[in-house]
Protein backbone atom coordinates (compact mmCIF):
# COMPACT_ATOMS: atom_id res chain seq x y z
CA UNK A 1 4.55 1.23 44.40
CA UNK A 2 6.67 -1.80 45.11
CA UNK A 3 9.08 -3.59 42.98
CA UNK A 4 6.87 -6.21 42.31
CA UNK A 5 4.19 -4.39 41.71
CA UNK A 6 5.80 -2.38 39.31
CA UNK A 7 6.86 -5.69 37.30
CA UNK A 8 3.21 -6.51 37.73
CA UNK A 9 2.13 -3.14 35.44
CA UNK A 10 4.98 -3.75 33.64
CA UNK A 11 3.19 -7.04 31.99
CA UNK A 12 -0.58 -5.74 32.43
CA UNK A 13 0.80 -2.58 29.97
CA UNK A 14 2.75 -5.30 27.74
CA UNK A 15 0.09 -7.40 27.74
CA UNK A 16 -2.60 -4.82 26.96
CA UNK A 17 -0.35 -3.69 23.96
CA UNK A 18 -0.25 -7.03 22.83
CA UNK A 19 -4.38 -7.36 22.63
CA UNK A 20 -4.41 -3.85 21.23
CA UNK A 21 -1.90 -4.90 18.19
CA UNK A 22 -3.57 -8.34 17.67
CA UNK A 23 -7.29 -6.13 17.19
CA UNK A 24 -5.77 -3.89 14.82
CA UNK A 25 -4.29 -6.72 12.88
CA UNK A 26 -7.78 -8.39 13.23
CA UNK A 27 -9.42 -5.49 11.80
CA UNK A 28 -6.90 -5.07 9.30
CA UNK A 29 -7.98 -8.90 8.34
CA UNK A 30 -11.66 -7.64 8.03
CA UNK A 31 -10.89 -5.87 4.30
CA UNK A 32 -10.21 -8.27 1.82
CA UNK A 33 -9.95 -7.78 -2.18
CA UNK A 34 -10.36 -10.23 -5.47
CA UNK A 35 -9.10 -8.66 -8.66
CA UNK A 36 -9.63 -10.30 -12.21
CA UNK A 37 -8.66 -9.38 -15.58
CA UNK A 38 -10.60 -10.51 -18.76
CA UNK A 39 -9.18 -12.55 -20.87
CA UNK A 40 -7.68 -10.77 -24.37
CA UNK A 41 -8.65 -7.53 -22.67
CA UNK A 42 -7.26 -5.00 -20.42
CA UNK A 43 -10.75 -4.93 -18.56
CA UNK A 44 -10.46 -5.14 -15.23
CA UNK A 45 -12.45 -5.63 -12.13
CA UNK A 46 -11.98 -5.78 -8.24
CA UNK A 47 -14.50 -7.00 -5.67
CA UNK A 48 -13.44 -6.28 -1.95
CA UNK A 49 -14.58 -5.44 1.74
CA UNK A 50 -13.12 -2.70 3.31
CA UNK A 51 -13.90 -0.88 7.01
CA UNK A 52 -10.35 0.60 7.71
CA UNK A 53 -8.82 0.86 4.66
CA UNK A 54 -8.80 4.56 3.36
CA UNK A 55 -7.78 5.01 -0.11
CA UNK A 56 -5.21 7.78 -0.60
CA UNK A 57 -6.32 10.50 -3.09
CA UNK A 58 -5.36 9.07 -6.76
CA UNK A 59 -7.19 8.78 -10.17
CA UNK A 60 -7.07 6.24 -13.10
CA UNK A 61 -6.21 6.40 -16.97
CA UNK A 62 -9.34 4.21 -17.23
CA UNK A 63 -13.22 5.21 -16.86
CA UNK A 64 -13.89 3.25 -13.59
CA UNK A 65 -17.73 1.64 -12.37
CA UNK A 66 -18.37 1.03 -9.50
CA UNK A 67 -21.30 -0.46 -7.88
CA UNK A 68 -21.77 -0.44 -3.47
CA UNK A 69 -23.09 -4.13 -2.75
CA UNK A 70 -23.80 -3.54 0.95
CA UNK A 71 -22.85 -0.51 3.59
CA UNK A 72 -22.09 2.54 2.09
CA UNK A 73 -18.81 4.78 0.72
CA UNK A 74 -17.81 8.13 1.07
CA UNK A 75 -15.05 9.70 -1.27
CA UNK A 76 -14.36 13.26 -2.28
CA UNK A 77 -14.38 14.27 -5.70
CA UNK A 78 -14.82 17.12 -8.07
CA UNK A 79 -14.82 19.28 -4.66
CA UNK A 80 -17.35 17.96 -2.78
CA UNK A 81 -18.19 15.03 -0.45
CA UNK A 82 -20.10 11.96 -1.90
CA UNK A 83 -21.51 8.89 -1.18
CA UNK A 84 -22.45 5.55 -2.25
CA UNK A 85 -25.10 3.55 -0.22
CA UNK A 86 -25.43 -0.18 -1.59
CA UNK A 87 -27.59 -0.79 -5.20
CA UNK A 88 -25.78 3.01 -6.24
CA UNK A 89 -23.32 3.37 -9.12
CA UNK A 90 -19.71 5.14 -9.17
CA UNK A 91 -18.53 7.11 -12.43
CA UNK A 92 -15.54 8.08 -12.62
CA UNK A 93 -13.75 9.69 -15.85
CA UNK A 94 -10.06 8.76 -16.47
CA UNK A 95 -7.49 11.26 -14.30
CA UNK A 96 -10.34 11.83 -12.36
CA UNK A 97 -9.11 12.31 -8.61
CA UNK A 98 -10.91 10.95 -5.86
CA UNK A 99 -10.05 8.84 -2.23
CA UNK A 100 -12.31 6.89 -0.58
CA UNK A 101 -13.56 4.83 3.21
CA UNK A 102 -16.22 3.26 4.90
CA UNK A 103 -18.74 5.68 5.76
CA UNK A 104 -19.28 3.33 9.56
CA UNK A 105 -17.79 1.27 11.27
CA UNK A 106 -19.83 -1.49 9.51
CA UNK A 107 -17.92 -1.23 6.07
CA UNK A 108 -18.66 -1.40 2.91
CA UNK A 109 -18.86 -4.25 0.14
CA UNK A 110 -18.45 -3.60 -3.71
CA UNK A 111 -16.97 -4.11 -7.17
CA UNK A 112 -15.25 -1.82 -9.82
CA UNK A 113 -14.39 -2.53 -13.35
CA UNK A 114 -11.76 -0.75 -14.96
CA UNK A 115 -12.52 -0.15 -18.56
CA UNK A 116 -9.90 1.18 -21.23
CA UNK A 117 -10.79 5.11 -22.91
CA UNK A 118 -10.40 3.58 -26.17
CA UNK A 119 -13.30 0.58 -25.47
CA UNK A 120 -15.53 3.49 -24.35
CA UNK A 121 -15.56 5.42 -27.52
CA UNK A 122 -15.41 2.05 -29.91
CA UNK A 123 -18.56 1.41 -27.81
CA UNK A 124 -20.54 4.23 -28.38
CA UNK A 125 -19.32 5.43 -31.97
CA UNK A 126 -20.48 1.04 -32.79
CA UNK A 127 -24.00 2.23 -31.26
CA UNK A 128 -23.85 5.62 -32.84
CA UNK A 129 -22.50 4.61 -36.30
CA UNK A 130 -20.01 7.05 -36.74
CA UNK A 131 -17.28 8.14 -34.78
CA UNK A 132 -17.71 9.23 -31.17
CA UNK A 133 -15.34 11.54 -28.60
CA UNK A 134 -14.74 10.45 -25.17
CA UNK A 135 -17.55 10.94 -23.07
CA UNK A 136 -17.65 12.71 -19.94
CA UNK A 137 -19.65 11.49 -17.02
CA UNK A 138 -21.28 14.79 -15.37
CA UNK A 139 -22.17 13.13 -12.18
CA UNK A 140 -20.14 10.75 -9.65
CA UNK A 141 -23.07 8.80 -8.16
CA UNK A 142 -25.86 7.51 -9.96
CA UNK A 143 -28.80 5.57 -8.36
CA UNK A 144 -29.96 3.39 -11.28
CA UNK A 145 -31.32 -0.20 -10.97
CA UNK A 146 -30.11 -1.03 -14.70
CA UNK A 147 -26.62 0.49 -14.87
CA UNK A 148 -25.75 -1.31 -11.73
CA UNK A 149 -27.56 -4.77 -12.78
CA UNK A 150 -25.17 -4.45 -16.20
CA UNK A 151 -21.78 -3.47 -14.28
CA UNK A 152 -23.01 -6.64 -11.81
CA UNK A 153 -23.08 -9.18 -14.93
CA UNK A 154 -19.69 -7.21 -16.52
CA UNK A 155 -18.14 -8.10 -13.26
CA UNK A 156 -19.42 -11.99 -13.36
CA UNK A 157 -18.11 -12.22 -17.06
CA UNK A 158 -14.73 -10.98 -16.23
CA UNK A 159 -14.57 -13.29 -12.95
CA UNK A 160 -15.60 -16.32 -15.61
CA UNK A 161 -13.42 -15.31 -18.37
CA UNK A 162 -15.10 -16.36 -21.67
CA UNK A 163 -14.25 -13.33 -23.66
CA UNK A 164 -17.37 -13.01 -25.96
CA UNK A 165 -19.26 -13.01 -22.62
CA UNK A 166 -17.24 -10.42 -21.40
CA UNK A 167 -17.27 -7.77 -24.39
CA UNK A 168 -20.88 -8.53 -24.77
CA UNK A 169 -21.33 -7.75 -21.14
CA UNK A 170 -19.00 -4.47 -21.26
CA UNK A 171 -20.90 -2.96 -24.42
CA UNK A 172 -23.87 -3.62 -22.59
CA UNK A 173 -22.39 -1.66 -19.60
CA UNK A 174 -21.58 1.09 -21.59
CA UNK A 175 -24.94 1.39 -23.17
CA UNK A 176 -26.85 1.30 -19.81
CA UNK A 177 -24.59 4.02 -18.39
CA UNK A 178 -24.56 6.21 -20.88
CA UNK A 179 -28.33 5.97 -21.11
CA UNK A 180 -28.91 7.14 -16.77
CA UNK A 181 -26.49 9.79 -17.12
CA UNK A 182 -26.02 13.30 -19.12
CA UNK A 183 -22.58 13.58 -20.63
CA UNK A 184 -20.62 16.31 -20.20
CA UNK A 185 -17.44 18.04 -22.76
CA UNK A 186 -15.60 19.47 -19.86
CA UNK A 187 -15.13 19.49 -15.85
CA UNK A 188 -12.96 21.50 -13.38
CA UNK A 189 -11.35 20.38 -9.83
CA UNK A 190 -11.28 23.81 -8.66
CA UNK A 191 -14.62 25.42 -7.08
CA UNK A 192 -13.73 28.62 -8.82
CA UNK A 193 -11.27 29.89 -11.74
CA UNK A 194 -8.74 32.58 -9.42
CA UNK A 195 -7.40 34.58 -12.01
CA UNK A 196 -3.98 33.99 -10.21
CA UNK A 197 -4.22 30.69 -10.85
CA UNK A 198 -4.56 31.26 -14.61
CA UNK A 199 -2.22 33.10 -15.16
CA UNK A 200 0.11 30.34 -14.60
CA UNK A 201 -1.35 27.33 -17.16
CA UNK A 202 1.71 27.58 -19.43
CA UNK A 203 4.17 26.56 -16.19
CA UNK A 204 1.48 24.50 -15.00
CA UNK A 205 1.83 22.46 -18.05
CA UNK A 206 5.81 22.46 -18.47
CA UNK A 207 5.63 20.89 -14.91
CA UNK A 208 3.22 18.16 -15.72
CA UNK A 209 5.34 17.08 -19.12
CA UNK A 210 8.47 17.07 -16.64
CA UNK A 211 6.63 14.63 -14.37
CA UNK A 212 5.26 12.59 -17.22
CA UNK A 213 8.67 12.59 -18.96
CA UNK A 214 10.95 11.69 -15.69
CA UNK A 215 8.73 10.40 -12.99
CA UNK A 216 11.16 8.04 -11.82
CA UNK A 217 13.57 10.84 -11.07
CA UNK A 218 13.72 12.63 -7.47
CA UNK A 219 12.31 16.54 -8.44
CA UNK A 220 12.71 18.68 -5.48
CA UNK A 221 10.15 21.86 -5.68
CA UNK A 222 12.29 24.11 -6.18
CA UNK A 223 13.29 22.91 -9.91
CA UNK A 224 9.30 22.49 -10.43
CA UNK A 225 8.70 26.05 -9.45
CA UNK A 226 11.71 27.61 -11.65
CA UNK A 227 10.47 25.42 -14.46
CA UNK A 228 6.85 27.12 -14.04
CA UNK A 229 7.86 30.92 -13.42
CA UNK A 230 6.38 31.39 -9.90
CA UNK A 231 6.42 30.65 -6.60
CA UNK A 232 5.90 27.04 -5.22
CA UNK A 233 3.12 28.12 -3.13
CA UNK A 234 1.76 29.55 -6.45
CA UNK A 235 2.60 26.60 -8.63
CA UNK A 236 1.39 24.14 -5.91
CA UNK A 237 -2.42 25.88 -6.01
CA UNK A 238 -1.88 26.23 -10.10
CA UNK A 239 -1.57 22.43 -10.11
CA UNK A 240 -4.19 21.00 -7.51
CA UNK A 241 -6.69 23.49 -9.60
CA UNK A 242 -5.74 22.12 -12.64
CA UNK A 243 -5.31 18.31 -12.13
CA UNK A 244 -6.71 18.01 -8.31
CA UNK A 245 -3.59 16.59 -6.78
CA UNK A 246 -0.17 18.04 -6.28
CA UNK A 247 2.53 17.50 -8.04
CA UNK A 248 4.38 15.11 -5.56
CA UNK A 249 1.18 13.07 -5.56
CA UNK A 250 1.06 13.37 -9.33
CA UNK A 251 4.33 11.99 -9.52
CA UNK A 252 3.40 9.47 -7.29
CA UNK A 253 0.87 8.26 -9.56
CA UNK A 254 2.72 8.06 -12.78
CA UNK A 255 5.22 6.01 -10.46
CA UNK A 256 2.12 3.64 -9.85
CA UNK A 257 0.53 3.62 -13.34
CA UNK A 258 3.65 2.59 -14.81
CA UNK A 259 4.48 -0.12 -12.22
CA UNK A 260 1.40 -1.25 -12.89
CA UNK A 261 1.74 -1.80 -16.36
CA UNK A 262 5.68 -3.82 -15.93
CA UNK A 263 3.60 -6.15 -13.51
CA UNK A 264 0.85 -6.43 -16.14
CA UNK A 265 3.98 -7.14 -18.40
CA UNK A 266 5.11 -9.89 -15.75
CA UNK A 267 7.68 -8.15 -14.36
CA UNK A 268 7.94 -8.98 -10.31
CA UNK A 269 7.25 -6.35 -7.95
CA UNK A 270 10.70 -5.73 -6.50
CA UNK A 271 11.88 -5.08 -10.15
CA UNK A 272 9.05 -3.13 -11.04
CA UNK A 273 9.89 -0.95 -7.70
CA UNK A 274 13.19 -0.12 -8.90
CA UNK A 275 12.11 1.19 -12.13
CA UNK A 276 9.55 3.29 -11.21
CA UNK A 277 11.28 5.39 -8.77
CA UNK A 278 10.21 3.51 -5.48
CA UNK A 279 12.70 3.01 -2.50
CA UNK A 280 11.95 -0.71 -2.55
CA UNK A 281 9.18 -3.34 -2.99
CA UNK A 282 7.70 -2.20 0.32
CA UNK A 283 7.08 0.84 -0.86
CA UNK A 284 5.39 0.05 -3.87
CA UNK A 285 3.61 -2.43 -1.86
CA UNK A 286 2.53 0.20 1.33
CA UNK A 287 0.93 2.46 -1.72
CA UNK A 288 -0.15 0.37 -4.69
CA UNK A 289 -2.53 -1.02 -1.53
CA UNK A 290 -3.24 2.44 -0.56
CA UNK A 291 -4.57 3.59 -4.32
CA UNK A 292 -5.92 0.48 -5.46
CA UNK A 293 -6.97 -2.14 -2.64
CA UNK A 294 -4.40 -4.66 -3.81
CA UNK A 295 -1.24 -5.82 -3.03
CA UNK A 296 1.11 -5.50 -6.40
CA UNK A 297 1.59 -9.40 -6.36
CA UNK A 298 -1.54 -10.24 -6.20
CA UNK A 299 -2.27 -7.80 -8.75
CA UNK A 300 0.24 -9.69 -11.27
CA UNK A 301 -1.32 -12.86 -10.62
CA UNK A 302 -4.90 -11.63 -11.48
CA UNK A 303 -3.51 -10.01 -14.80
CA UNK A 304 -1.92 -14.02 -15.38
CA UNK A 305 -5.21 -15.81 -14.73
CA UNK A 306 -3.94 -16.99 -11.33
CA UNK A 307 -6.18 -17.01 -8.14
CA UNK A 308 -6.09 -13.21 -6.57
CA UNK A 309 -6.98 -14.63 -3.29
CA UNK A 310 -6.83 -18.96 -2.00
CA UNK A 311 -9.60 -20.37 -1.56
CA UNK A 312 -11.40 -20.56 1.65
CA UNK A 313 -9.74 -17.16 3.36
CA UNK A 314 -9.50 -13.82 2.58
CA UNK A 315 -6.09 -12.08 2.91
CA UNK A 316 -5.54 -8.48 5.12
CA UNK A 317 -4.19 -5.62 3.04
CA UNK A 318 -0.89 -3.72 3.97
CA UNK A 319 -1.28 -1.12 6.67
């Protein structure tokens, strides 16, 4: 090959690299999110497109609805695959783990309201007339016109913000949920109870309150698995049985929930990085995208009553 044809290649393989990064940023620009939070409520509720974004496995201190408006979503959760073709609901329980993509290429349109433990049982001990437990939804994906026509106008009330609207709307939620779906009093992540694995609840638990009490801190595995009495291969199956994540990712969400609650506070994102036990802003940024479809700014400026998104154009998530 001659020199010049080697400069030639040269640009055709620069050039091709160049197309290849603007597609991916173009697809990247194909998922979009909106997030809203009611007014005098810590309801909250996200519309978005996604087709490449893959949530990373993570869970929520809230009992989450979700309803698929077009395409479809697959997720794992409770140890199988599921998924969510448009006019179906989503349950999921609080510290519930689950992940999440487009089932095609085509991707997937819907909305998900976030809705406090405490409303829940207020709700149904209101209806019930005396006082009510926190329910547990037995099954992930529900295919029922109602529910989803009630978590539909729940997500309009929250997007319009008049607050009697909105609890009206969320009681009404409630109520139409509870009604398409047995409740259950317990659940397990595991597909079967290993007596090796029990044997090791008590360390399993000392580990958890660690991570709860220090999150921010750097725990290497080894401390974990002296702190629980067994191995860290036997600790790390003890703990993905138990709370279906491990504890790194466990950690990693405490690090999230309470970032997420400093930017609910108004702290900024850099500052609420530091705190929480992130390397930096970008950090927080690269994952709070990853387990909740929103950028932590944007995320602040929703829980403020500022636009989540300009009018006219829909901004790309991180990578």
């Amino acid at each position: 090959m001659t020199l010049g044809a080697d400069r030639s290649w040269t640009l055709v393989r620069r050039g091709t690299a160049g197309l290849m990064q603007n597609r991916s940023v173009e697809q990247r620009a194909r998922d979009w999110a909106r997030y809203w939070r009611a007014p005098g409520s810590s309801i909250e509720v996200m519309r978005a497109h996604f087709e490449t974004h893959r949530y990373h496995r993570h869970s929520h201190d809230t009992y989450s609805f979700g309803v698929t408006e077009s395409g479809a979503q697959t997720f794992t959760c409770r140890g199988a695959k599921r998924t969510s073709a448009a006019g179906m609901v989503m349950a999921f329980n609080p510290d519930e783990p689950h992940d999440g993509h487009a089932t095609d290429a085509l991707g997937f349109t819907y909305s998900i309201v976030h809705i406090p433990e405490a409303a829940v049982t207020e709700i149904l001990g209101d209806q019930r007339g005396r006082r009510a437990g926190s329910p547990l939804f037995a099954e992930p994906v529900l295919h029922d016109r109602a529910a989803a026509d009630a978590l539909r106008k729940l997500s309009a009330a929250v997007a319009g913000g008049q607050r009697l609207v909105v609890e009206e709307s969320r009681d009404a939620a409630i109520r139409a949920l509870v009604r398409c779906t047995p409740l259950s009093t317990g659940m397990t992540f595991s597909l079967a109870e290993e007596p090796e694995v029990r044997r090791h609840d008590v360390g399993v638990l000392r580990v958890r309150d660690l991570l709860r009490a220090d999150y921010a801190r750097e725990i290497g595995a080894d401390e974990l698995s002296a702190l629980a009495g067994c191995s860290r291969f036997a600790l790390y199956r003890a703990f993905v049985a138990e709370y279906g994540m491990s504890p790194g990712d466990y950690q990693r969400q405490l690090r999230l929930r309470a970032a997420r609650a400093l930017l609910a506070d108004g702290q900024n994102p850099a500052d609420a990085a530091a705190a929480t036990g992130f390397t930096d802003q970008a950090h927080l940024t690269r994952w709070f995208g990853r387990c909740y479809g929103i950028t932590p700014a944007r995320y602040r400026a929703a829980v403020f009553g500022q636009s989540s998104e300009p009018a006219g154009r829909s901004h790309a998530l991180p990578a």
